[in-house]
PDB file of N, CA and C in Angstrom:
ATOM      1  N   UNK A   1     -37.614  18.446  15.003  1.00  0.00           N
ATOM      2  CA  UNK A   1     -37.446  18.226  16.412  1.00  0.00           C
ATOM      3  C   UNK A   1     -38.024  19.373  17.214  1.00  0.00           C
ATOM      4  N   UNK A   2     -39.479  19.569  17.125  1.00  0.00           N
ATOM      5  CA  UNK A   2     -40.152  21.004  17.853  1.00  0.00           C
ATOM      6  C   UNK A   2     -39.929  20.431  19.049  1.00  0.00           C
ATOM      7  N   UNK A   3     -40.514  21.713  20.428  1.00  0.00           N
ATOM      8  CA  UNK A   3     -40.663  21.175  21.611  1.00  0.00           C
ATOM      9  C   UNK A   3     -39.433  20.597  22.445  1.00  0.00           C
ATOM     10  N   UNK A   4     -40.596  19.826  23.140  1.00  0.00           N
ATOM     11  CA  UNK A   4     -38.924  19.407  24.242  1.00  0.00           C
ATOM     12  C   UNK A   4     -38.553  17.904  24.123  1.00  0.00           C
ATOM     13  N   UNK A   5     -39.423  17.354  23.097  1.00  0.00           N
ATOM     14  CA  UNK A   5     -38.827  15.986  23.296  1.00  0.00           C
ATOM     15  C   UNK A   5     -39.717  14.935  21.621  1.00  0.00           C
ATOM     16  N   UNK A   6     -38.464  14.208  21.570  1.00  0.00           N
ATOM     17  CA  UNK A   6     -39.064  13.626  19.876  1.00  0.00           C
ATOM     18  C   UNK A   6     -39.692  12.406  20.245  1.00  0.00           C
ATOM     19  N   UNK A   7     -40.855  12.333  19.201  1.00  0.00           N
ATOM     20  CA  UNK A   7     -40.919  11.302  18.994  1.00  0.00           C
ATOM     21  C   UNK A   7     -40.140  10.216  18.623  1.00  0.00           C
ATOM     22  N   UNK A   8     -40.975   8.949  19.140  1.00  0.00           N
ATOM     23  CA  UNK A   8     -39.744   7.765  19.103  1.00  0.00           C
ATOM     24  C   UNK A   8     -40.531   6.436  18.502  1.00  0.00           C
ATOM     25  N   UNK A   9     -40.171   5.862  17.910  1.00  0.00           N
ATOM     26  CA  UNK A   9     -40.685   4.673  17.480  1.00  0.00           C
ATOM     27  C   UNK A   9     -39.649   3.480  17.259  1.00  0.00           C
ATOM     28  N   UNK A  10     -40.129   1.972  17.032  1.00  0.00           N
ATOM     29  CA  UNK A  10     -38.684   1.193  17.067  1.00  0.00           C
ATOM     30  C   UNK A  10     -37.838   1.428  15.935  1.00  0.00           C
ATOM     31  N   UNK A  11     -37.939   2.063  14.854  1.00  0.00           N
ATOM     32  CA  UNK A  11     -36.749   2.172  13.922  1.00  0.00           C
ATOM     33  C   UNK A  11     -35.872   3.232  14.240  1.00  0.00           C
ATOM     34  N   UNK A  12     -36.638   4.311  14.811  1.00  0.00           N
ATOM     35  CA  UNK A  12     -35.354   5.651  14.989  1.00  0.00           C
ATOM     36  C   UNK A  12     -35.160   5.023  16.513  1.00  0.00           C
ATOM     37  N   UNK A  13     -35.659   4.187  17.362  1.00  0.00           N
ATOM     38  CA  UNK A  13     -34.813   4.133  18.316  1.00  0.00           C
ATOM     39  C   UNK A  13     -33.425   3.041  17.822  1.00  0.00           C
ATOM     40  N   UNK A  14     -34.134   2.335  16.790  1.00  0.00           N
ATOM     41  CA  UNK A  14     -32.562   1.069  16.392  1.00  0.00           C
ATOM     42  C   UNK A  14     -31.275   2.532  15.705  1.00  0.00           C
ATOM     43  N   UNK A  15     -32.286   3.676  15.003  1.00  0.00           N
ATOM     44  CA  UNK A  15     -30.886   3.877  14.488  1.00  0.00           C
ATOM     45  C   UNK A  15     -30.200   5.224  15.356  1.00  0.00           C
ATOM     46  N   UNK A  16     -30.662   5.406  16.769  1.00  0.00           N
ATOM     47  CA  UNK A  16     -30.053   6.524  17.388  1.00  0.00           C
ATOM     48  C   UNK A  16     -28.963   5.504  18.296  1.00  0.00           C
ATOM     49  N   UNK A  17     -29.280   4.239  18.939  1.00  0.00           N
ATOM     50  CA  UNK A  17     -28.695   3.721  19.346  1.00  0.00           C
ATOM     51  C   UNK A  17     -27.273   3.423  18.585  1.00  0.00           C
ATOM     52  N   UNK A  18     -25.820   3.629  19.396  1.00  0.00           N
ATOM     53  CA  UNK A  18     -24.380   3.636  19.094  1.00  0.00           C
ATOM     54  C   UNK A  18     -24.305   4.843  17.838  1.00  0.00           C
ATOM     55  N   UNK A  19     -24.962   5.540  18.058  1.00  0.00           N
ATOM     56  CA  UNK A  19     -24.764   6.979  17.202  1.00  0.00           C
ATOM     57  C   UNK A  19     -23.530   7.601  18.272  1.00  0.00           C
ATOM     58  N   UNK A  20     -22.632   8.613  17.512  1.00  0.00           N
ATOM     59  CA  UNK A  20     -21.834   8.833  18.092  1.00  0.00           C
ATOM     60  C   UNK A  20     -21.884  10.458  19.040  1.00  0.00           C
ATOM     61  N   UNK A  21     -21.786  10.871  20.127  1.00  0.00           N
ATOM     62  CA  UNK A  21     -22.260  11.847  20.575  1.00  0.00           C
ATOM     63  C   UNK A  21     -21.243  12.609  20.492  1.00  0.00           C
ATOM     64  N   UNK A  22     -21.306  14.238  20.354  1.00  0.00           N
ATOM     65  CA  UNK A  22     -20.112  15.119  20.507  1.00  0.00           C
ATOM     66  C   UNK A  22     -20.470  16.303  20.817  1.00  0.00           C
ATOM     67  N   UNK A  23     -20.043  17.081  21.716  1.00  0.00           N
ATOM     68  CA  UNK A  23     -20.671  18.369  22.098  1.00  0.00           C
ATOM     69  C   UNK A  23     -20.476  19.324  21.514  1.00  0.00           C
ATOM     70  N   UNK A  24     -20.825  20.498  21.484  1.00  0.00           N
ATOM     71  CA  UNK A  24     -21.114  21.903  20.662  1.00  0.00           C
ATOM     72  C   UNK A  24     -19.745  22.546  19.993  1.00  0.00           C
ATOM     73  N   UNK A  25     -18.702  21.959  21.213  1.00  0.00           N
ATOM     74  CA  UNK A  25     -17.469  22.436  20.478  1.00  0.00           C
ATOM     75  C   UNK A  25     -16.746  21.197  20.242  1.00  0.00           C
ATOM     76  N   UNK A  26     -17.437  20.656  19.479  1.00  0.00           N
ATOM     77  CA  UNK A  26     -16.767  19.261  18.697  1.00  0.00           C
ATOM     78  C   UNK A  26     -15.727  18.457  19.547  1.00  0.00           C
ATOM     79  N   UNK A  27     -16.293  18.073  20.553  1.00  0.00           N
ATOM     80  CA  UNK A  27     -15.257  17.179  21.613  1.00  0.00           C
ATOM     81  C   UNK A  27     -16.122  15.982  21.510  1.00  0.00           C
ATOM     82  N   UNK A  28     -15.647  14.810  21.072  1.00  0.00           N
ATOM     83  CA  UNK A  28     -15.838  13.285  21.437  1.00  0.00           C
ATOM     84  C   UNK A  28     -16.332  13.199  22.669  1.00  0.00           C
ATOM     85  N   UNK A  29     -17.758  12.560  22.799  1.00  0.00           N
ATOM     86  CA  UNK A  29     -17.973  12.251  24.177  1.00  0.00           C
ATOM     87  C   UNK A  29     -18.392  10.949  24.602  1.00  0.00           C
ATOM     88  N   UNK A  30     -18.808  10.268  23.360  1.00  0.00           N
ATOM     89  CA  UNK A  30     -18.994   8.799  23.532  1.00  0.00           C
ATOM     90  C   UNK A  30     -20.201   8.158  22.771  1.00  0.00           C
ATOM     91  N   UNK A  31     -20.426   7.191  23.004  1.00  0.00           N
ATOM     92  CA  UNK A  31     -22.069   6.340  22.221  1.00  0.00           C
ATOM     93  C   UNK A  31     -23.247   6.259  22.808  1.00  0.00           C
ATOM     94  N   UNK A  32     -24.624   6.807  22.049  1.00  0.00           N
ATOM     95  CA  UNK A  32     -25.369   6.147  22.599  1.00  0.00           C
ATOM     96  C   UNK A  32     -25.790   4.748  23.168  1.00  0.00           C
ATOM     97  N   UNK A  33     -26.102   4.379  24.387  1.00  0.00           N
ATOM     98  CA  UNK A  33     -26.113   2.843  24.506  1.00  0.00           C
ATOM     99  C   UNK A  33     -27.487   2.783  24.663  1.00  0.00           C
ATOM    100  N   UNK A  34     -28.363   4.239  25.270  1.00  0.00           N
ATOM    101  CA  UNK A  34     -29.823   3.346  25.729  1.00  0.00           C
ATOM    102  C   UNK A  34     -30.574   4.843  25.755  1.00  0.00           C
ATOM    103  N   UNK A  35     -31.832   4.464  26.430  1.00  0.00           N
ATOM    104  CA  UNK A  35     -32.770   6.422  26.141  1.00  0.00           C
ATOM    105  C   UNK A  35     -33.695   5.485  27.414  1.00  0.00           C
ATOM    106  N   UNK A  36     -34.569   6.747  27.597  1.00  0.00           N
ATOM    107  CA  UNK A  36     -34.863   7.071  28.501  1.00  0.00           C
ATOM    108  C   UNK A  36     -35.825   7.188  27.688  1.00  0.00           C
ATOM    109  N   UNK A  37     -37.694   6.620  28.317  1.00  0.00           N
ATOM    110  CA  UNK A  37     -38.747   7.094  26.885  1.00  0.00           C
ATOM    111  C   UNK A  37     -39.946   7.756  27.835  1.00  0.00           C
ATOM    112  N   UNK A  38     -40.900   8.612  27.557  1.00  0.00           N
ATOM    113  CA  UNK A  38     -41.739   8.388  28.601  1.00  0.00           C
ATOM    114  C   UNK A  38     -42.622   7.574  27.389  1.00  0.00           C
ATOM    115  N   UNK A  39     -43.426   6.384  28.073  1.00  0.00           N
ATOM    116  CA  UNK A  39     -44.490   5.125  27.543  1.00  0.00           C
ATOM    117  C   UNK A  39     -45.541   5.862  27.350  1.00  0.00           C
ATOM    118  N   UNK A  40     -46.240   6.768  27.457  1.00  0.00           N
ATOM    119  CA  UNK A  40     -46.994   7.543  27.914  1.00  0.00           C
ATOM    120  C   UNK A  40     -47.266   8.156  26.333  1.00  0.00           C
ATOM    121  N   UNK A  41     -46.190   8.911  26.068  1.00  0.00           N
ATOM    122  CA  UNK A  41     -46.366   9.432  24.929  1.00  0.00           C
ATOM    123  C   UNK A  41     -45.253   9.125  23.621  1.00  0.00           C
ATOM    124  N   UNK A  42     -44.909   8.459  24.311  1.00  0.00           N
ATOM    125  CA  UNK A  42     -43.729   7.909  23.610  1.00  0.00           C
ATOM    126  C   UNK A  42     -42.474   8.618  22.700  1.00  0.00           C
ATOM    127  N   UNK A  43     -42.084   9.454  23.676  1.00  0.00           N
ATOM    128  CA  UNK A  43     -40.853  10.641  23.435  1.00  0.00           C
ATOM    129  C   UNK A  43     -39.657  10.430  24.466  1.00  0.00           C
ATOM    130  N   UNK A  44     -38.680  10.415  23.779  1.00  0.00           N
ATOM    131  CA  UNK A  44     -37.924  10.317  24.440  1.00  0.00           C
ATOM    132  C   UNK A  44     -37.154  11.556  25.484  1.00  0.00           C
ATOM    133  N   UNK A  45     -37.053  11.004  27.114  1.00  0.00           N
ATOM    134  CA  UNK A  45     -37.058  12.099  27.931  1.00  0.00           C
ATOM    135  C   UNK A  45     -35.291  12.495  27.991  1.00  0.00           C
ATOM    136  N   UNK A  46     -34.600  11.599  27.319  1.00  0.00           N
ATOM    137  CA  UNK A  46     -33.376  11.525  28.072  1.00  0.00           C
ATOM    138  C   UNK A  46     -32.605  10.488  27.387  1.00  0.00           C
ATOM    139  N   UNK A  47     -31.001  10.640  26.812  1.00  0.00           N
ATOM    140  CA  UNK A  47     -30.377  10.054  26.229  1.00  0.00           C
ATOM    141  C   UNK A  47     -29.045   9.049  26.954  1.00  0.00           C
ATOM    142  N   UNK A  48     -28.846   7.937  27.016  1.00  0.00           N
ATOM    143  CA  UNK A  48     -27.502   7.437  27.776  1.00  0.00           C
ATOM    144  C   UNK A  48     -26.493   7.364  26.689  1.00  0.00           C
ATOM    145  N   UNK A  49     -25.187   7.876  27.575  1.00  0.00           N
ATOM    146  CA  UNK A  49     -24.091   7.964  26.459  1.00  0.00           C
ATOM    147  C   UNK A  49     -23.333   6.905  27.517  1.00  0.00           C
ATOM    148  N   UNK A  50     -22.533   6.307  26.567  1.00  0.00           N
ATOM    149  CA  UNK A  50     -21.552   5.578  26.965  1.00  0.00           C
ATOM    150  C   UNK A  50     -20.504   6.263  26.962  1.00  0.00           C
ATOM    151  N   UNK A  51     -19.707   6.628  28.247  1.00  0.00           N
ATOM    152  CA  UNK A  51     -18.179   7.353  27.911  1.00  0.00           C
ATOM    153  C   UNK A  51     -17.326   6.051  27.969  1.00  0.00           C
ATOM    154  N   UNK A  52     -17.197   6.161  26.586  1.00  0.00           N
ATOM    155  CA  UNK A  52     -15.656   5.479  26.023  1.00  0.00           C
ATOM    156  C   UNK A  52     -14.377   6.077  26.616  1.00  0.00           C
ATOM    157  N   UNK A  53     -13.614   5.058  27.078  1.00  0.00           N
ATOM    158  CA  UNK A  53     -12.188   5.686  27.665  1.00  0.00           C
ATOM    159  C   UNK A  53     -11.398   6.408  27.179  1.00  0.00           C
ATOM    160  N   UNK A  54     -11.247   7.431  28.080  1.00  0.00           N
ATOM    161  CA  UNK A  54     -10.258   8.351  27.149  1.00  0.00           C
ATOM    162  C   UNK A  54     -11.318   9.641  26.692  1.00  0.00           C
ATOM    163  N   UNK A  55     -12.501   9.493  26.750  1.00  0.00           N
ATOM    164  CA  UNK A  55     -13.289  10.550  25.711  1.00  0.00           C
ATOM    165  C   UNK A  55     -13.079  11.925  27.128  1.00  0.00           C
ATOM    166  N   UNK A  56     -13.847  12.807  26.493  1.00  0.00           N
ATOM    167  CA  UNK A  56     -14.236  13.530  27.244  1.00  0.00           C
ATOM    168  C   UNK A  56     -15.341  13.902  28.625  1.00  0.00           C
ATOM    169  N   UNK A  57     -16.357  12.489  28.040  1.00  0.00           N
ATOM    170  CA  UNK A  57     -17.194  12.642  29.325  1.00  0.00           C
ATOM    171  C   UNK A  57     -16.903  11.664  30.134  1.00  0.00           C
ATOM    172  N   UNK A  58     -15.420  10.659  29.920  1.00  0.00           N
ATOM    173  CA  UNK A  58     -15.451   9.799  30.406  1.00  0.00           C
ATOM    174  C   UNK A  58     -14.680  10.711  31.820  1.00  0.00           C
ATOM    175  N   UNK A  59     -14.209  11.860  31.550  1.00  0.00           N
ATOM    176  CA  UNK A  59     -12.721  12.306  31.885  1.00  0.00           C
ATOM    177  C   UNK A  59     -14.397  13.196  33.537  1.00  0.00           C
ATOM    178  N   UNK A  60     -15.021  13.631  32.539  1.00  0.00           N
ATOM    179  CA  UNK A  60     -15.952  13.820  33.293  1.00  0.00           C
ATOM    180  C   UNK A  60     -16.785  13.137  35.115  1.00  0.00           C
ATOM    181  N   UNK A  61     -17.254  11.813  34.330  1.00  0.00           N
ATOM    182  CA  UNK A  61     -17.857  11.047  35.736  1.00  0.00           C
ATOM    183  C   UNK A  61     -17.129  10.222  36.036  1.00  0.00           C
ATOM    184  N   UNK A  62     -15.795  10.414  35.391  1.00  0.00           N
ATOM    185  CA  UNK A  62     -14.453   9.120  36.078  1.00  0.00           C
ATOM    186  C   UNK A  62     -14.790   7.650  35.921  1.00  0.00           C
ATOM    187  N   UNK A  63     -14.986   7.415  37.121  1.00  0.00           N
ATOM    188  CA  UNK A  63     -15.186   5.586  36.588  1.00  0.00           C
ATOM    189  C   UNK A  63     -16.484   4.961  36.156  1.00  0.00           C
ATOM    190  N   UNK A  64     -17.444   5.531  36.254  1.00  0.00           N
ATOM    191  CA  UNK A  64     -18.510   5.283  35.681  1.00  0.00           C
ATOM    192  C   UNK A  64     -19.116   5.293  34.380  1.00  0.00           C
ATOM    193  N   UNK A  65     -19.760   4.233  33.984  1.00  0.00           N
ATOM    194  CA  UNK A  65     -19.668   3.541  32.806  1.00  0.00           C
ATOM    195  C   UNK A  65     -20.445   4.487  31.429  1.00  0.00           C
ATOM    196  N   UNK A  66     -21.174   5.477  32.246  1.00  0.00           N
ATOM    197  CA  UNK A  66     -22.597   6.007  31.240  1.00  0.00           C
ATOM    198  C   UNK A  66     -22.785   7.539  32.056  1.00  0.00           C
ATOM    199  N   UNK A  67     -23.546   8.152  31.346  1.00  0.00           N
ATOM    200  CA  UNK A  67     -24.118   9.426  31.969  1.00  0.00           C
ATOM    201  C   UNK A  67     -25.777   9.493  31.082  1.00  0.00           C
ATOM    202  N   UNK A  68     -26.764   9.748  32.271  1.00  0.00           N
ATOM    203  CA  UNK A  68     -27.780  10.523  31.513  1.00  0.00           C
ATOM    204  C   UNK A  68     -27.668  11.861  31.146  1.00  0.00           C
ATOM    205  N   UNK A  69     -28.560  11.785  30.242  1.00  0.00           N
ATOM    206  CA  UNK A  69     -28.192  13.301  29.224  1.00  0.00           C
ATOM    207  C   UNK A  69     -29.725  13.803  28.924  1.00  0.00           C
ATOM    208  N   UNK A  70     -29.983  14.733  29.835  1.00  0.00           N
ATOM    209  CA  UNK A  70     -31.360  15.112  29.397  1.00  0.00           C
ATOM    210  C   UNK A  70     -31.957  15.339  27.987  1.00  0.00           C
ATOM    211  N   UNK A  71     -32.919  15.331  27.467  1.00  0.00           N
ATOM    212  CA  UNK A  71     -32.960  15.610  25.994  1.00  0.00           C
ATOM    213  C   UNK A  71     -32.976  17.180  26.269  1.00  0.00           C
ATOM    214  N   UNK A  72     -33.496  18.170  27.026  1.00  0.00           N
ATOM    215  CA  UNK A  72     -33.184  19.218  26.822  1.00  0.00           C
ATOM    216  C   UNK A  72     -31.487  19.841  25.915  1.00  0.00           C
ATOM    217  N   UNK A  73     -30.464  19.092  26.571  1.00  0.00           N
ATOM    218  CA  UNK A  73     -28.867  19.093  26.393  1.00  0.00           C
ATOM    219  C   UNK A  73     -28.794  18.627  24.893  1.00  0.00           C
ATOM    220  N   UNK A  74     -29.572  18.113  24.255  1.00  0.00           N
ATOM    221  CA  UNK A  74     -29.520  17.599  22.743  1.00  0.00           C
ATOM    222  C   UNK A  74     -29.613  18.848  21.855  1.00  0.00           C
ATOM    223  N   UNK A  75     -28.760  19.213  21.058  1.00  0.00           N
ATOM    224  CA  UNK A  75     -28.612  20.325  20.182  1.00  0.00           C
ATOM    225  C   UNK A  75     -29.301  19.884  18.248  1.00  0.00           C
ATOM    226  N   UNK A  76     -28.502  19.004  18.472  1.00  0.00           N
ATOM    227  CA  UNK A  76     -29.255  18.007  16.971  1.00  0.00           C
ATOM    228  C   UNK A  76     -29.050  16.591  16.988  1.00  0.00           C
ATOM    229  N   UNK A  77     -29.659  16.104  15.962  1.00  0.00           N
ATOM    230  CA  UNK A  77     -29.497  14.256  16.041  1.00  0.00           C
ATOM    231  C   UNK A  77     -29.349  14.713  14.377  1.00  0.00           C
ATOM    232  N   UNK A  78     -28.537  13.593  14.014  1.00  0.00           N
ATOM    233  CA  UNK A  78     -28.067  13.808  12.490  1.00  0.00           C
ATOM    234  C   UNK A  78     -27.364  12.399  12.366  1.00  0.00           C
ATOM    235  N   UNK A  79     -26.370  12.373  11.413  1.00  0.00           N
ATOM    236  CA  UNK A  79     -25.339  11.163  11.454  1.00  0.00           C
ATOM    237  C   UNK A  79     -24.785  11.375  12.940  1.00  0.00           C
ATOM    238  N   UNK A  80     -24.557  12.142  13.650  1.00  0.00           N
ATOM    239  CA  UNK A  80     -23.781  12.407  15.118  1.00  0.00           C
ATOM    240  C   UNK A  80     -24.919  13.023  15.907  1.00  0.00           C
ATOM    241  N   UNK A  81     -24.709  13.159  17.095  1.00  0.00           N
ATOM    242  CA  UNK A  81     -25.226  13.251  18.491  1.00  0.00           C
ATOM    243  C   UNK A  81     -24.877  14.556  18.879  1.00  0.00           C
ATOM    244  N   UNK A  82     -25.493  15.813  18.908  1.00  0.00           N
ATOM    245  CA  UNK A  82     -24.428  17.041  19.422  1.00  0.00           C
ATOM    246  C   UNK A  82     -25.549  17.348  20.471  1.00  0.00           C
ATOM    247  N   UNK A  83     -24.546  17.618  21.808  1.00  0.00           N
ATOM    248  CA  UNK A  83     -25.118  17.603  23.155  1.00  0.00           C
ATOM    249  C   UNK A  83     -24.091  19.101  23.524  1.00  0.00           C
ATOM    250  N   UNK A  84     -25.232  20.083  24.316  1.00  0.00           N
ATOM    251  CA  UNK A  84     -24.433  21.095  24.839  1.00  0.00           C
ATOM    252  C   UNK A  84     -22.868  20.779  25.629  1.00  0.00           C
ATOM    253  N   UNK A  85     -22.147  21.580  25.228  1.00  0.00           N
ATOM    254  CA  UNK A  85     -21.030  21.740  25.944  1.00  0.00           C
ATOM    255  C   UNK A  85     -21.025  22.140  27.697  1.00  0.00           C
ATOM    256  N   UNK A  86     -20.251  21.257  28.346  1.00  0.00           N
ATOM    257  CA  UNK A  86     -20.323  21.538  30.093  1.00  0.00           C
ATOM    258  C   UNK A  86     -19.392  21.101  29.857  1.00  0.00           C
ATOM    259  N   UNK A  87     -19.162  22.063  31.466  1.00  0.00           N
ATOM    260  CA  UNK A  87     -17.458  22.273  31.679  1.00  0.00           C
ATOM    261  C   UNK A  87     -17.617  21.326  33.142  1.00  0.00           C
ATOM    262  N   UNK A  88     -16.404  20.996  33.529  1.00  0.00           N
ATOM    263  CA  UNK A  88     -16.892  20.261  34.316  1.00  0.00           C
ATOM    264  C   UNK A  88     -16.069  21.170  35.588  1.00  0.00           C
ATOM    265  N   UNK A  89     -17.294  21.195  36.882  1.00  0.00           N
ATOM    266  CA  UNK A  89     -16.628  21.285  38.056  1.00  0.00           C
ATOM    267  C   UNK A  89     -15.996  20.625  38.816  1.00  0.00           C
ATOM    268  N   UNK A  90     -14.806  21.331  39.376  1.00  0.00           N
ATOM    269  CA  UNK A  90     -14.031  20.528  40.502  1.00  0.00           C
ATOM    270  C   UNK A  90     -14.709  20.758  41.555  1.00  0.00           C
ATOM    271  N   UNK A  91     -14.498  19.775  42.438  1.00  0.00           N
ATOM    272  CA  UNK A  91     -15.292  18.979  43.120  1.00  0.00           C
ATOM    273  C   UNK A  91     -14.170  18.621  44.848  1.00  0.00           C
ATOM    274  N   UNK A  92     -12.891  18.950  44.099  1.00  0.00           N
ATOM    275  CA  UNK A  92     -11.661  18.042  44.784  1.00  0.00           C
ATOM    276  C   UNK A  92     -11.453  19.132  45.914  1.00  0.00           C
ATOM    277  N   UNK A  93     -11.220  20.582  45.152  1.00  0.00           N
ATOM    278  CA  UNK A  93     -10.806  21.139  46.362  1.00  0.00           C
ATOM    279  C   UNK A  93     -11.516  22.323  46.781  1.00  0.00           C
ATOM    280  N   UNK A  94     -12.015  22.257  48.054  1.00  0.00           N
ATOM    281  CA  UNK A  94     -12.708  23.381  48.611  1.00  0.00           C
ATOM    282  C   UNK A  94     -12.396  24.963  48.173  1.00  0.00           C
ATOM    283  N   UNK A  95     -13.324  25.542  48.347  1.00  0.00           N
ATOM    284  CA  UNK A  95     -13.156  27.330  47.563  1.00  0.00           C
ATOM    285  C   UNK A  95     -13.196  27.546  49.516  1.00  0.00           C
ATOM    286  N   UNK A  96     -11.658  28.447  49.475  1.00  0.00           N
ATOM    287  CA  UNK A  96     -11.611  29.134  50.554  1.00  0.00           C
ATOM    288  C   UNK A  96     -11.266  30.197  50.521  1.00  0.00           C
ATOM    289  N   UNK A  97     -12.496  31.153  51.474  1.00  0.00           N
ATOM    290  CA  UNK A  97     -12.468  32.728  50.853  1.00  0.00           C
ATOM    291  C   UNK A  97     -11.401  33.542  51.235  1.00  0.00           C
ATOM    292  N   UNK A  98     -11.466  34.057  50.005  1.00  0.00           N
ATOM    293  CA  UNK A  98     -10.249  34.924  50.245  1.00  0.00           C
ATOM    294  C   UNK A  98      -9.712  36.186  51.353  1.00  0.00           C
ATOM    295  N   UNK A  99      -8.836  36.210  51.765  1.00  0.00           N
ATOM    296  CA  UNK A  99      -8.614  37.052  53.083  1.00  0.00           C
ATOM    297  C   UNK A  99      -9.088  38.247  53.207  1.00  0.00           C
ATOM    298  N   UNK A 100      -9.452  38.840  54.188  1.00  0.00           N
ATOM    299  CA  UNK A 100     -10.058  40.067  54.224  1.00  0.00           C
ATOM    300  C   UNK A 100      -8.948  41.387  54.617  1.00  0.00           C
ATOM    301  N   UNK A 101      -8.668  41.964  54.388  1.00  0.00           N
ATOM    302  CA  UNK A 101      -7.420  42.860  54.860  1.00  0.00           C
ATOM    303  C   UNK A 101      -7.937  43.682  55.574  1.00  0.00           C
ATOM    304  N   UNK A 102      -9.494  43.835  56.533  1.00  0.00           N
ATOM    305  CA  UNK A 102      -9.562  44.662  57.231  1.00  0.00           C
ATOM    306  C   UNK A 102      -9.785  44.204  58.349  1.00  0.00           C
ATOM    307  N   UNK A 103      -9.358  42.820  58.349  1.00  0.00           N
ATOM    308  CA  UNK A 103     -10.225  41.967  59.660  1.00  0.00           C
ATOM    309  C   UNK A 103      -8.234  42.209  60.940  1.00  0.00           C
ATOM    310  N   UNK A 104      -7.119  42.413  60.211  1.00  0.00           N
ATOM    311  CA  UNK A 104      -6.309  42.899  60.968  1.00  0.00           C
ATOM    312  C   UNK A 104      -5.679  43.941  61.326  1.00  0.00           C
ATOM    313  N   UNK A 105      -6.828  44.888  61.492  1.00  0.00           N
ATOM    314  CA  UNK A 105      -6.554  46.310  61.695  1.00  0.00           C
ATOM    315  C   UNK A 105      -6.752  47.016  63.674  1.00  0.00           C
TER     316      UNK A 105
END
């Protein structure tokens, strides 16, 4: 797997498809359902995972069914899928800066 992106042809795309993905620190994140190819050269640019309920990336994009996954984020392809570890940001509540203790002097 040199470079930034593998070759692809129809048998390794039948057998990457519903491979199971898991990130660097072994957290369940869901199935491949589909890729992303460029036609061009025929490498794949980009992986779709299905977050299965309950997983970890599902916990991630909430109700949405899939996430793209750049192939950069691909660590290895083997019997399993290992995709860098991300943490996920909150989003919910604003960062408000912290007080200044010289502004009441």
């Amino acid at each position: 797997m040199g470079g930034n992106f593998v070759a692809i042809n129809v048998k390794s795309f039948s057998e990457l498809i519903e491979k199971d993905v898991f990130t660097t620190k072994g957290v369940y994140s869901g199935k491949i359902s589909d890729m992303v190819v460029d036609l061009d050269k025929f490498r794949v640019q980009s992986i779709v995972v299905d977050a299965i309920k309950g997983s970890f990336m599902a916990g991630i994009i909430g109700n949405k069914r899939g996430i793209t996954v750049p192939y950069q984020m691909i660590q290895s392809i083997g019997d399993v899928v290992i995709i860098k570890h991300v943490t996920p940001v909150s989003m919910d509540e604003p960062e408000t800066p912290a007080p200044d203790d010289d502004e009441e002097e």
